[in-house]
C-alpha atoms as a PDB file:
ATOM      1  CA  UNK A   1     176.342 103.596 102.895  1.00  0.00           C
ATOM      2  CA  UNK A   2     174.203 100.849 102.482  1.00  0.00           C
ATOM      3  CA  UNK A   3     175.502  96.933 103.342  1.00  0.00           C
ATOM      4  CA  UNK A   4     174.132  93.264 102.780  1.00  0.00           C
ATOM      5  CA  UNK A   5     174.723  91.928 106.028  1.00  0.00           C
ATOM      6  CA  UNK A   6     177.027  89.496 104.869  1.00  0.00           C
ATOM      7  CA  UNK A   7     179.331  92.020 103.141  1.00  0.00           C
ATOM      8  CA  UNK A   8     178.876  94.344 106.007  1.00  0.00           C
ATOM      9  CA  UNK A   9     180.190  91.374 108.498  1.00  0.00           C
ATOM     10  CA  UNK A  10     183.074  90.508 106.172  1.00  0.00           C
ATOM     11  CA  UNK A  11     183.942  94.308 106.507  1.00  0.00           C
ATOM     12  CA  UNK A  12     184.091  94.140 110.074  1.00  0.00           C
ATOM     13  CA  UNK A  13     185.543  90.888 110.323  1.00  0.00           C
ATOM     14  CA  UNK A  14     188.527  90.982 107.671  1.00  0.00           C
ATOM     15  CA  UNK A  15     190.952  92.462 109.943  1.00  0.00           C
ATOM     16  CA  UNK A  16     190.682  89.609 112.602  1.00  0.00           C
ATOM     17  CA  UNK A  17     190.482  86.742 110.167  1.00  0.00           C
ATOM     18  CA  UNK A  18     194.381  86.295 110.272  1.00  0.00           C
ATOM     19  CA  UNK A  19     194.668  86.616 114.011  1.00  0.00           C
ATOM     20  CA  UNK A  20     191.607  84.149 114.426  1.00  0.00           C
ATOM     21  CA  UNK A  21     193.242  81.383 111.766  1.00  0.00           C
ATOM     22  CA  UNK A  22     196.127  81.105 113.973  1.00  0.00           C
ATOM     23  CA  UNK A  23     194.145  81.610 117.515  1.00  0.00           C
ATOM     24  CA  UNK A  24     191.825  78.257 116.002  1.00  0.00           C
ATOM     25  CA  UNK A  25     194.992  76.701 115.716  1.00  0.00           C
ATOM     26  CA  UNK A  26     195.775  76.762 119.279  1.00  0.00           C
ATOM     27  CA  UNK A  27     194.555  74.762 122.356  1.00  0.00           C
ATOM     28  CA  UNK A  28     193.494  76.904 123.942  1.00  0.00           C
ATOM     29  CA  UNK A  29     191.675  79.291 121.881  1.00  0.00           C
ATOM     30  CA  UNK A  30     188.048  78.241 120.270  1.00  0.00           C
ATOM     31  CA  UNK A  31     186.898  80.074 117.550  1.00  0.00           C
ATOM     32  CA  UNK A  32     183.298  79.450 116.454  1.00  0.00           C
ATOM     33  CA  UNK A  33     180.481  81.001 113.602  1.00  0.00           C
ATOM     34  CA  UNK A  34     176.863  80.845 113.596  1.00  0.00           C
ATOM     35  CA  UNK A  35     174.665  81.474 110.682  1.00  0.00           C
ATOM     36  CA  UNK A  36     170.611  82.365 111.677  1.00  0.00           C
ATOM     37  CA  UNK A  37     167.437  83.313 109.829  1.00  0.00           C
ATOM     38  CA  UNK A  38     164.778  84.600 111.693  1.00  0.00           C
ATOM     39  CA  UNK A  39     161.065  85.058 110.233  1.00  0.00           C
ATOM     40  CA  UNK A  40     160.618  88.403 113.059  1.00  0.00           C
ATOM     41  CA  UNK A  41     164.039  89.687 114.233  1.00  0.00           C
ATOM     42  CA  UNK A  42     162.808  90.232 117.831  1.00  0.00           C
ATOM     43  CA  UNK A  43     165.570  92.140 120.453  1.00  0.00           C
ATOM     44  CA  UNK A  44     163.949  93.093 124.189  1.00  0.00           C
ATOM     45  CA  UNK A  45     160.351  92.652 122.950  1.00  0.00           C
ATOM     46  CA  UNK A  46     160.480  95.179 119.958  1.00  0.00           C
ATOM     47  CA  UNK A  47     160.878  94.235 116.603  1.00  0.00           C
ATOM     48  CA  UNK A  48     164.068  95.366 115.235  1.00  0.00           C
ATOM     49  CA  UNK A  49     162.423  94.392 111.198  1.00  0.00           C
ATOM     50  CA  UNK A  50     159.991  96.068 111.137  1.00  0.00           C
ATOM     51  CA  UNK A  51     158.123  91.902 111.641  1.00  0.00           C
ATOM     52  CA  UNK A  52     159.878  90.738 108.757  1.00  0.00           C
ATOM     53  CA  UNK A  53     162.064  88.012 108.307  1.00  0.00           C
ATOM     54  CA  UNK A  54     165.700  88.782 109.219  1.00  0.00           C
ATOM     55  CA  UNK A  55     169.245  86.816 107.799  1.00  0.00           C
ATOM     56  CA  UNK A  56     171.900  87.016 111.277  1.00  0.00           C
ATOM     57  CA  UNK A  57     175.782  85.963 111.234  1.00  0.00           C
ATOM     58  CA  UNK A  58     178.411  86.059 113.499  1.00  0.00           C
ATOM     59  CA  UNK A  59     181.671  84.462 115.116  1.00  0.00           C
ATOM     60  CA  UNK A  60     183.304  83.967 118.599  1.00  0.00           C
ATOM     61  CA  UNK A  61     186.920  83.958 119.909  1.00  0.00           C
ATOM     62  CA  UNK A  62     186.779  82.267 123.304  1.00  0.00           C
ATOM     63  CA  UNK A  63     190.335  81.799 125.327  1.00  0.00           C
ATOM     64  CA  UNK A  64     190.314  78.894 127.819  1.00  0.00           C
ATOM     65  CA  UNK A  65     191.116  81.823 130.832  1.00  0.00           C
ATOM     66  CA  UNK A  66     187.550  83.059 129.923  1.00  0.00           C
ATOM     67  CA  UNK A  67     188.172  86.025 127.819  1.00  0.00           C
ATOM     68  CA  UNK A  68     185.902  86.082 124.623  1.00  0.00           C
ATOM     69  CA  UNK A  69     184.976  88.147 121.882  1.00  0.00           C
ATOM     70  CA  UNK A  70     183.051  88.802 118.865  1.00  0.00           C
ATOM     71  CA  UNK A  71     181.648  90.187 116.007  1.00  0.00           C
ATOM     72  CA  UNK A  72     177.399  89.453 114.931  1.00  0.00           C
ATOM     73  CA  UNK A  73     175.685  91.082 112.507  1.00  0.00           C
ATOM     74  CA  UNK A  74     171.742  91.049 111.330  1.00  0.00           C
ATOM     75  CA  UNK A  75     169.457  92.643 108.699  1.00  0.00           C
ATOM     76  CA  UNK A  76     167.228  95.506 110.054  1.00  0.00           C
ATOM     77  CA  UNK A  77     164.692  97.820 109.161  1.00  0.00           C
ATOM     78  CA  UNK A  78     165.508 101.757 107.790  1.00  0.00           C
ATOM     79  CA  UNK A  79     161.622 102.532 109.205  1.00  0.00           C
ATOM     80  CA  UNK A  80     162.881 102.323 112.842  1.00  0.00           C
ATOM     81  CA  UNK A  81     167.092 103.093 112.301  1.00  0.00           C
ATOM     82  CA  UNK A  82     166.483 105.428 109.363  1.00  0.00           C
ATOM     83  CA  UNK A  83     168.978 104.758 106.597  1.00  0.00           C
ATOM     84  CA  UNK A  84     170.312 101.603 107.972  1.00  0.00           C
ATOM     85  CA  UNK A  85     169.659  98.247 106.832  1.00  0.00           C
ATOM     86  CA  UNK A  86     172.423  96.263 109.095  1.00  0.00           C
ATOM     87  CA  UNK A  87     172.816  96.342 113.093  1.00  0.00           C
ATOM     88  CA  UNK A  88     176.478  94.832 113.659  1.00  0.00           C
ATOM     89  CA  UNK A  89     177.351  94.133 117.535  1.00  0.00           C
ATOM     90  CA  UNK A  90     180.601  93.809 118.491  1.00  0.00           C
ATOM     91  CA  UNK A  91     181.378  92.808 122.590  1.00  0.00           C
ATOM     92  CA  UNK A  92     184.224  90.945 124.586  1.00  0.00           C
ATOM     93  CA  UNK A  93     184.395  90.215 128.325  1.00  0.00           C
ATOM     94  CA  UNK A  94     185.394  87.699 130.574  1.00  0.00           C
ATOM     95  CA  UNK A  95     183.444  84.545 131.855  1.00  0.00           C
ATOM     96  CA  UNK A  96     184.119  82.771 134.978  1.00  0.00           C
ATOM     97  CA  UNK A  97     183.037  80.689 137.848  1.00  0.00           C
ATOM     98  CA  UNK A  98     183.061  79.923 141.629  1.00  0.00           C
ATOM     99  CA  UNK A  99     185.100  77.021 142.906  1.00  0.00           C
ATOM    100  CA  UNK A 100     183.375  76.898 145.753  1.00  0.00           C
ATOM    101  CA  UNK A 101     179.727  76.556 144.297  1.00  0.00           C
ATOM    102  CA  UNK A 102     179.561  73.834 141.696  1.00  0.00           C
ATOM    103  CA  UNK A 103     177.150  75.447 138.589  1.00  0.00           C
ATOM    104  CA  UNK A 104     177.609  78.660 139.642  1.00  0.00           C
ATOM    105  CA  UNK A 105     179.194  81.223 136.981  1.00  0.00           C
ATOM    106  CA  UNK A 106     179.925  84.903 136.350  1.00  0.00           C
ATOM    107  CA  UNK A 107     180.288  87.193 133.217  1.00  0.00           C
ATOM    108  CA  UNK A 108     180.940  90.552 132.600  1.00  0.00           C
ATOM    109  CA  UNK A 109     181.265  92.480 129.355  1.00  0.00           C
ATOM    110  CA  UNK A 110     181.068  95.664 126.717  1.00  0.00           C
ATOM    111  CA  UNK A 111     178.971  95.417 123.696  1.00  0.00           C
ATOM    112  CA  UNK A 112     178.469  98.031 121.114  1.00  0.00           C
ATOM    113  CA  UNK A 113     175.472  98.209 118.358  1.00  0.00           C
ATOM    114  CA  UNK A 114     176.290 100.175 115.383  1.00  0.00           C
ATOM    115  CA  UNK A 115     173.788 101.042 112.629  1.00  0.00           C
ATOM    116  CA  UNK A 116     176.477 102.087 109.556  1.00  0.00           C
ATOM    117  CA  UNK A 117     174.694 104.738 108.081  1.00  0.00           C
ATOM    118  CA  UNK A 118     171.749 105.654 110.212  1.00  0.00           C
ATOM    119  CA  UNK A 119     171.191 109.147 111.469  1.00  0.00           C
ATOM    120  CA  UNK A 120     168.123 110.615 113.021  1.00  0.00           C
ATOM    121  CA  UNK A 121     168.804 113.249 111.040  1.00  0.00           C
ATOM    122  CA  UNK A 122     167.524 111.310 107.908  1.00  0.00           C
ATOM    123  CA  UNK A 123     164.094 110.700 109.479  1.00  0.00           C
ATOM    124  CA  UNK A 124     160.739 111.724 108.577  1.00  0.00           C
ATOM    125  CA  UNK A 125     160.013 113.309 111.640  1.00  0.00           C
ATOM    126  CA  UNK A 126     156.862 115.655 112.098  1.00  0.00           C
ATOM    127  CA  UNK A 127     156.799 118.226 115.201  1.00  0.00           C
ATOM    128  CA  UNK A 128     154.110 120.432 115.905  1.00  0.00           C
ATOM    129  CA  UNK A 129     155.372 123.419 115.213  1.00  0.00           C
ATOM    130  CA  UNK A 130     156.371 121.838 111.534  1.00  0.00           C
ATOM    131  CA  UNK A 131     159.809 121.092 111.673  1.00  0.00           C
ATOM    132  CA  UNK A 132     160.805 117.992 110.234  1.00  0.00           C
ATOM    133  CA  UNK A 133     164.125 117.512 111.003  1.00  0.00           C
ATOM    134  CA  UNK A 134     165.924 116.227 114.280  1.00  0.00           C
ATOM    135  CA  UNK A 135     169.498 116.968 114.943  1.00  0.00           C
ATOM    136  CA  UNK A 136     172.276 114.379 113.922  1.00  0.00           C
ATOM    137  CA  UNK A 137     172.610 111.818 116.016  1.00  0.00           C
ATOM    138  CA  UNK A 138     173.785 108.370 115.569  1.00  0.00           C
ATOM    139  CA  UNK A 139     172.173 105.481 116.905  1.00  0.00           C
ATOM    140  CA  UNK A 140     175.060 103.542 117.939  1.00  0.00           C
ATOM    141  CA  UNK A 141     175.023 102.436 121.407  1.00  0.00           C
ATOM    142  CA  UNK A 142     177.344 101.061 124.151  1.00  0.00           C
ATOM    143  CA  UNK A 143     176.962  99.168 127.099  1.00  0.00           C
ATOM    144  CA  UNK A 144     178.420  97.104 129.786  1.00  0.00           C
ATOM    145  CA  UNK A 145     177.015  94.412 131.356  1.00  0.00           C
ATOM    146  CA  UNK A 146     177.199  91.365 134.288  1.00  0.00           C
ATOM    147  CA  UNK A 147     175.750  88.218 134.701  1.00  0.00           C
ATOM    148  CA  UNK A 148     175.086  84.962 136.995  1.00  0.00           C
ATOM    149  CA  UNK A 149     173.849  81.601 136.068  1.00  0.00           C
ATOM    150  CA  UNK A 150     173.379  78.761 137.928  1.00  0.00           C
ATOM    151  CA  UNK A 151     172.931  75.587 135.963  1.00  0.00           C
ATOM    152  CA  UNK A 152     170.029  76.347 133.410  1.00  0.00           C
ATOM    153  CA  UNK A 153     168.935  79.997 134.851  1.00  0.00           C
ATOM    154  CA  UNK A 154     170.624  83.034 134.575  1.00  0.00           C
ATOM    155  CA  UNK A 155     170.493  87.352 135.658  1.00  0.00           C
ATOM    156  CA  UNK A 156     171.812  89.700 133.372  1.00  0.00           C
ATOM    157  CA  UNK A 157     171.980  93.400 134.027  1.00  0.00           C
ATOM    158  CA  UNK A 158     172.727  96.338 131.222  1.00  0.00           C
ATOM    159  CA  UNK A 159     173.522 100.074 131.637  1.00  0.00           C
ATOM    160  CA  UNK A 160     174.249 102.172 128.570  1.00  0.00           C
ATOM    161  CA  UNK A 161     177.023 104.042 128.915  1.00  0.00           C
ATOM    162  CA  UNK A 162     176.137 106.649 126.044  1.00  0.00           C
ATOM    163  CA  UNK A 163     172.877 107.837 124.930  1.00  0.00           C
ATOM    164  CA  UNK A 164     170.256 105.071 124.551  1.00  0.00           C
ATOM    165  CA  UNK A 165     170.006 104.583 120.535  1.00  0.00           C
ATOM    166  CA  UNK A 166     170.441 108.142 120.323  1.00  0.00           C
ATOM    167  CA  UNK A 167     167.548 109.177 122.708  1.00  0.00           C
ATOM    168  CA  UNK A 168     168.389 113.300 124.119  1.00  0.00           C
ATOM    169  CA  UNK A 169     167.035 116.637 123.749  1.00  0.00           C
ATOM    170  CA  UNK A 170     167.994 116.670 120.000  1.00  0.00           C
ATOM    171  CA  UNK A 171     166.026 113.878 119.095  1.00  0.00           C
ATOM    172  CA  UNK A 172     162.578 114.873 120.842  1.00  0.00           C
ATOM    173  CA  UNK A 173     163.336 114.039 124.282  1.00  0.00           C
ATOM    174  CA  UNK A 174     163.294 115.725 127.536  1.00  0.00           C
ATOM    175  CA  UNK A 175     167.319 114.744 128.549  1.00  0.00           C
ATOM    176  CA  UNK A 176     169.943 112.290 127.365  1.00  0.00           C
ATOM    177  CA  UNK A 177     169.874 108.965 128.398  1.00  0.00           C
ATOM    178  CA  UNK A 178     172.876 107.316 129.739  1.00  0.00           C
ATOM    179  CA  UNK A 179     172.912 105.154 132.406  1.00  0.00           C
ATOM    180  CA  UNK A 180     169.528 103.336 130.853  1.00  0.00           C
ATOM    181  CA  UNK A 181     168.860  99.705 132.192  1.00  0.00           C
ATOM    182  CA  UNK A 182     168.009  96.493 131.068  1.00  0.00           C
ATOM    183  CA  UNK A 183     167.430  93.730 133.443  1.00  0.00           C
ATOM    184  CA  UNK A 184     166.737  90.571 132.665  1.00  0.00           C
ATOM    185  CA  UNK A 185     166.182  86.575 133.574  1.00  0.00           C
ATOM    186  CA  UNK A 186     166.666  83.858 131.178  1.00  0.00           C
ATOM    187  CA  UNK A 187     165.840  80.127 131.224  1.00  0.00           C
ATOM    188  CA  UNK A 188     166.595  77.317 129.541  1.00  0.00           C
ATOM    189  CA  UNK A 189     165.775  74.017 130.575  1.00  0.00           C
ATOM    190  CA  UNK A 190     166.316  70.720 129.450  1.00  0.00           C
ATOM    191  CA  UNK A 191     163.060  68.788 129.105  1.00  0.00           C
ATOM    192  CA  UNK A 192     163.377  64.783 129.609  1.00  0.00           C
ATOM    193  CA  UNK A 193     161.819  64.143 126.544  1.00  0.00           C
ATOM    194  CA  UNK A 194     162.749  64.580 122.625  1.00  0.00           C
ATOM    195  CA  UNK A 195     165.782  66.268 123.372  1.00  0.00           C
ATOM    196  CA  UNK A 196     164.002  69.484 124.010  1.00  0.00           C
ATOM    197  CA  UNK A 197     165.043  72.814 125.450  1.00  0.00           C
ATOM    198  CA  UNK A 198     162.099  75.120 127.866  1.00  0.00           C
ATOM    199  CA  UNK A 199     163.378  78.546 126.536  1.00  0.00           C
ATOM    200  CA  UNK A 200     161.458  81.355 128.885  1.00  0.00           C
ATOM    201  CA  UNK A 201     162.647  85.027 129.100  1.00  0.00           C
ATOM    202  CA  UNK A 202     161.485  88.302 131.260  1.00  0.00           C
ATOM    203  CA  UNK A 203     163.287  91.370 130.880  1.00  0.00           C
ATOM    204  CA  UNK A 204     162.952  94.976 131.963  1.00  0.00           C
ATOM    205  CA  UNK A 205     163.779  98.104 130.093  1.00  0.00           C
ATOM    206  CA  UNK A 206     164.106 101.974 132.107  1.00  0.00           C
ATOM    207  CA  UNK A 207     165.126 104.756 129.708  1.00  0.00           C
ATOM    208  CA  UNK A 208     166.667 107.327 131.358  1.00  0.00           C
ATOM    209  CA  UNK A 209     164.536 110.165 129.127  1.00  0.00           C
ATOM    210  CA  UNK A 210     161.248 110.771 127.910  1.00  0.00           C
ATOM    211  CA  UNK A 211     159.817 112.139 124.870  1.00  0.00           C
ATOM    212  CA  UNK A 212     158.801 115.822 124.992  1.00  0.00           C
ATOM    213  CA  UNK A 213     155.310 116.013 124.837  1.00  0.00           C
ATOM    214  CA  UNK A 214     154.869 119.764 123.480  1.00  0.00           C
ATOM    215  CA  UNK A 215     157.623 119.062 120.970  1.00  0.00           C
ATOM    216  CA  UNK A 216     156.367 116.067 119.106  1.00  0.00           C
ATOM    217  CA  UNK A 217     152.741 116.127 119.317  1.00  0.00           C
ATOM    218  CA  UNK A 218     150.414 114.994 121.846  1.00  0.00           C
ATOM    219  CA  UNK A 219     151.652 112.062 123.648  1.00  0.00           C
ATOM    220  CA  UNK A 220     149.818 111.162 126.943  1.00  0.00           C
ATOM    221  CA  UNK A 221     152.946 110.288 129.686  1.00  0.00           C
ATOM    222  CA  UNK A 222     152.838 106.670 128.849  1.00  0.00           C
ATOM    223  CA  UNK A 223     152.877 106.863 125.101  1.00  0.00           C
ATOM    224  CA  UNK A 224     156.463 108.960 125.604  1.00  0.00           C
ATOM    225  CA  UNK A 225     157.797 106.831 128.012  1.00  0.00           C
ATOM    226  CA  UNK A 226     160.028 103.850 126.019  1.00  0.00           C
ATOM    227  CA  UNK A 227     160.327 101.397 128.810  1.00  0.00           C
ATOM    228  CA  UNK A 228     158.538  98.368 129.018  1.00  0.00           C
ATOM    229  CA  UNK A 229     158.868  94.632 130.165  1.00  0.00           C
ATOM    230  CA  UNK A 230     159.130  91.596 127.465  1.00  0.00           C
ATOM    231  CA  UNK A 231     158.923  88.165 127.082  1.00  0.00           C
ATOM    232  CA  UNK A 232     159.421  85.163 125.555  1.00  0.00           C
ATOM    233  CA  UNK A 233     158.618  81.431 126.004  1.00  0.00           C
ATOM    234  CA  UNK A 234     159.292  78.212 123.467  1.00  0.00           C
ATOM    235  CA  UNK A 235     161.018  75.423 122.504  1.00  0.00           C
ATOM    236  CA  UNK A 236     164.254  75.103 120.818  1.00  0.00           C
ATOM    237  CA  UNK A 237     165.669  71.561 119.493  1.00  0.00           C
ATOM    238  CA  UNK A 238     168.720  70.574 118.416  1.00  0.00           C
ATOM    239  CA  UNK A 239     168.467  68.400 114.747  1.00  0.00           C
ATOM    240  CA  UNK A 240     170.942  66.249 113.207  1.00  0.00           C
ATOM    241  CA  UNK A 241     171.513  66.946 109.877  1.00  0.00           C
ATOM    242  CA  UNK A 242     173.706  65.197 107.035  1.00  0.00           C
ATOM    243  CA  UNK A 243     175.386  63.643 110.134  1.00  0.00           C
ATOM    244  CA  UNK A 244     175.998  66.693 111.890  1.00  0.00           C
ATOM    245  CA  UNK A 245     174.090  68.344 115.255  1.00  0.00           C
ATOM    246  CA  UNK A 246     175.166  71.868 114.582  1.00  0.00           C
ATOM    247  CA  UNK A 247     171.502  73.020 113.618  1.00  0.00           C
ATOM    248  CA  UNK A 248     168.850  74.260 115.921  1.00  0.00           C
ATOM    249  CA  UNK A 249     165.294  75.337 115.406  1.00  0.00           C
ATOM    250  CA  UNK A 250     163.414  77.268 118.386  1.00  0.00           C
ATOM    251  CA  UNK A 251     159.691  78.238 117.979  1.00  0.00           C
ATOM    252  CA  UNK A 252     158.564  81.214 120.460  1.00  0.00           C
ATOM    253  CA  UNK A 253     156.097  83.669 121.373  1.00  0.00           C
ATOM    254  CA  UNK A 254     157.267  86.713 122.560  1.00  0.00           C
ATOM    255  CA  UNK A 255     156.344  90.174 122.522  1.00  0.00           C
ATOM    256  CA  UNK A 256     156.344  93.354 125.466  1.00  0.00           C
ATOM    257  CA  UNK A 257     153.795  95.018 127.936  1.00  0.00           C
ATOM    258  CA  UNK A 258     155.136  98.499 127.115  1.00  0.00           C
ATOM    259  CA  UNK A 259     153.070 102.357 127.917  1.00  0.00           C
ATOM    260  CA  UNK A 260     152.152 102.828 123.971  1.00  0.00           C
ATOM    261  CA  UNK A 261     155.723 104.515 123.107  1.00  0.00           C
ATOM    262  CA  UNK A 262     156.284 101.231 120.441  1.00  0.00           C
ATOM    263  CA  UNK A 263     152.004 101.189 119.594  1.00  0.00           C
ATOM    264  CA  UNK A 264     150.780 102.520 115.847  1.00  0.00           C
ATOM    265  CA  UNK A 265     150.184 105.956 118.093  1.00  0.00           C
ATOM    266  CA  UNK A 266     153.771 106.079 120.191  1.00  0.00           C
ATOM    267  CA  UNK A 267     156.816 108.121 119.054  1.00  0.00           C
ATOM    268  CA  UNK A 268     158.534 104.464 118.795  1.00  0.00           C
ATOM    269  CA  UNK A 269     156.283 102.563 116.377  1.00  0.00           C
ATOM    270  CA  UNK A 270     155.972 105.660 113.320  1.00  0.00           C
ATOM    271  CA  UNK A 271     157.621 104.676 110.516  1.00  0.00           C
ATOM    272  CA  UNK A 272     160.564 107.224 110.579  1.00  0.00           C
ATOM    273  CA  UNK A 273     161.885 106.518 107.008  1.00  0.00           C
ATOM    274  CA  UNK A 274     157.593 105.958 105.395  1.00  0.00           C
ATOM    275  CA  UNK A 275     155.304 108.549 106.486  1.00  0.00           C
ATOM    276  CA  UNK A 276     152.652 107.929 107.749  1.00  0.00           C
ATOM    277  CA  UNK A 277     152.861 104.093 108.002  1.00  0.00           C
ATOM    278  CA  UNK A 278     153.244 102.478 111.854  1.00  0.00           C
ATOM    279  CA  UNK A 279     153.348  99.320 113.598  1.00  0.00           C
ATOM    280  CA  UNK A 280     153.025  97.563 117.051  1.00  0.00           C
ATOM    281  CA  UNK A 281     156.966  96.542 117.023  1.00  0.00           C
ATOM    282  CA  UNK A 282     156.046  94.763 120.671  1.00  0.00           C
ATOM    283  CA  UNK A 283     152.981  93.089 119.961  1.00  0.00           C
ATOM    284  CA  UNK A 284     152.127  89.268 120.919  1.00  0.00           C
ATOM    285  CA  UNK A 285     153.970  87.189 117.797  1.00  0.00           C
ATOM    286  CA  UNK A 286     155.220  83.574 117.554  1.00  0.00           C
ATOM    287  CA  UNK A 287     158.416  83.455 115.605  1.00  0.00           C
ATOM    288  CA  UNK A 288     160.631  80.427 114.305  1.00  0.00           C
ATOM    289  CA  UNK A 289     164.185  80.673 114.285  1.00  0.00           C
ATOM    290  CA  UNK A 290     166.494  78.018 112.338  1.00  0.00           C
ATOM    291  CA  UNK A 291     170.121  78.611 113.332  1.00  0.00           C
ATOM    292  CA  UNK A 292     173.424  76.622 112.987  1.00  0.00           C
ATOM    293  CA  UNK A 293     176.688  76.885 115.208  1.00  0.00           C
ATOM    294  CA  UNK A 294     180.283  75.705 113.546  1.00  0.00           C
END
């Protein structure tokens, strides 16, 4: 069934908004929201909307012993998670640091990403033999994670721990994929002038499958293989509004060096719920993100 993402987050979130009322309440609990739009909703160097704009909305319970948790929500595309217009993530994990290194910290985590009503089953996929159905298979996906950061640079490594968005032998590739990767370095450093932020970003995908080649056309080895390494560098700035400093706007350019898999010719960049139509969702962009945090 089909959700605005703001009705889809108050779904999610209704059941914790007693819990979190009392946990704000407390010392040592912090409970925080965010609010974002986006004009290209950009996740790992592959657009997630299809490079439209995209509304995002969240909030975090963080306990003063490090544990945290949360619900975050954004507007998507149906042409790449056919049928469903809203990815909602919902993670917890523990942060923490080392007494003996001053700026030195630790995190470790779960996250899921659910797609309510997506199915590859519902896509407008074309093999060669004719078929143009898939199996069912959600694209919801789960993964843990760990971190380090040291001051204003930090290492974060992923491994799925089901299928990656639904990638396995039902859905045109050549095994399942658990155990995928995503490694990644992230920057952010304070400039000493205007009160800006140096945002840079590398990151680097491994699917642990492949898309069959006989089975859904004729894809050269690269154009069926999903990984691919992204990036993004810019400038984000905090801005006092109406007396408050809650609001930030970042300007970046980002985008991925992938094989083709996400090119107008790759399995990844057909318009599953359209046809014919396709797109480069990792081309070079510059994006603007305004966001606010209360």
């Amino acid at each position: 069934m089909r959700k605005s993402i703001l009705f889809a987050l108050a779904l999610v979130s209704a059941s914790f908004v007693s819990t979190l009322s009392q946990a704000e309440e407390k010392s040592a609990w912090t409970l925080s929201r965010n609010v974002a739009f986006v004009s290209d909703y950009y996740s790992r160097g592959i657009s997630q909307s299809w490079h439209k704009p995209a509304v995002q909305a969240g909030m975090d319970l963080a306990h003063e012993s490090g544990f945290y948790a949360g619900v975050w929500g954004s507007s998507i595309t149906p042409q790449t998670y056919v049928d469903s217009t809203t990815e909602i993530d919902i993670y917890t994990g523990y942060n923490g640091s080392f007494a003996a290194v001053e700026k030195l910290a630790w995190s470790a985590g779960l996250i899921g990403y659910l797609y309510p009503g997506g199915n590859w089953n519902k896509c407008n996929c074309k093999r060669s033999d004719g078929v143009t159905r898939v199996g069912s298979q959600r694209f919801d996906t789960y993964e843990a994670n760990v971190a380090l950061s040291y001051d204003w640079i930090s290492a974060k490594a992923s491994v799925t721990l089901t299928d990656w968005f639904g990638a396995n032998k039902s859905t045109g590739f050549d095994s399942d994929s658990r155990g995928s990767t995503y490694i990644e370095l992230n920057a952010n450093y304070p400039l000493p002038f205007y009160d800006l932020i140096l945002v840079g970003h590398v990151g680097m995908l491994d699917v642990a499958a492949k898309v069959t080649p006989l089975s859904y056309g004729d894809y050269s080895a690269g154009k069926g293989n999903p990984d691919n390494t992204d990036y993004k560098i810019g400038l984000s700035k905090t801005l006092a509004v109406a007396n408050t400093t809650g609001l930030n706007l970042g300007v970046y350019y980002v985008g991925a060096n992938d094989t083709g898999y996400w090119s107008p010719q790759g399995y990844g960049g057909s318009s599953f719920n359209g046809g014919s139509r396709s797109k480069d969702l990792t081309d070079n962009r510059w994006i603007i993100t305004l966001s606010s945090t209360f």
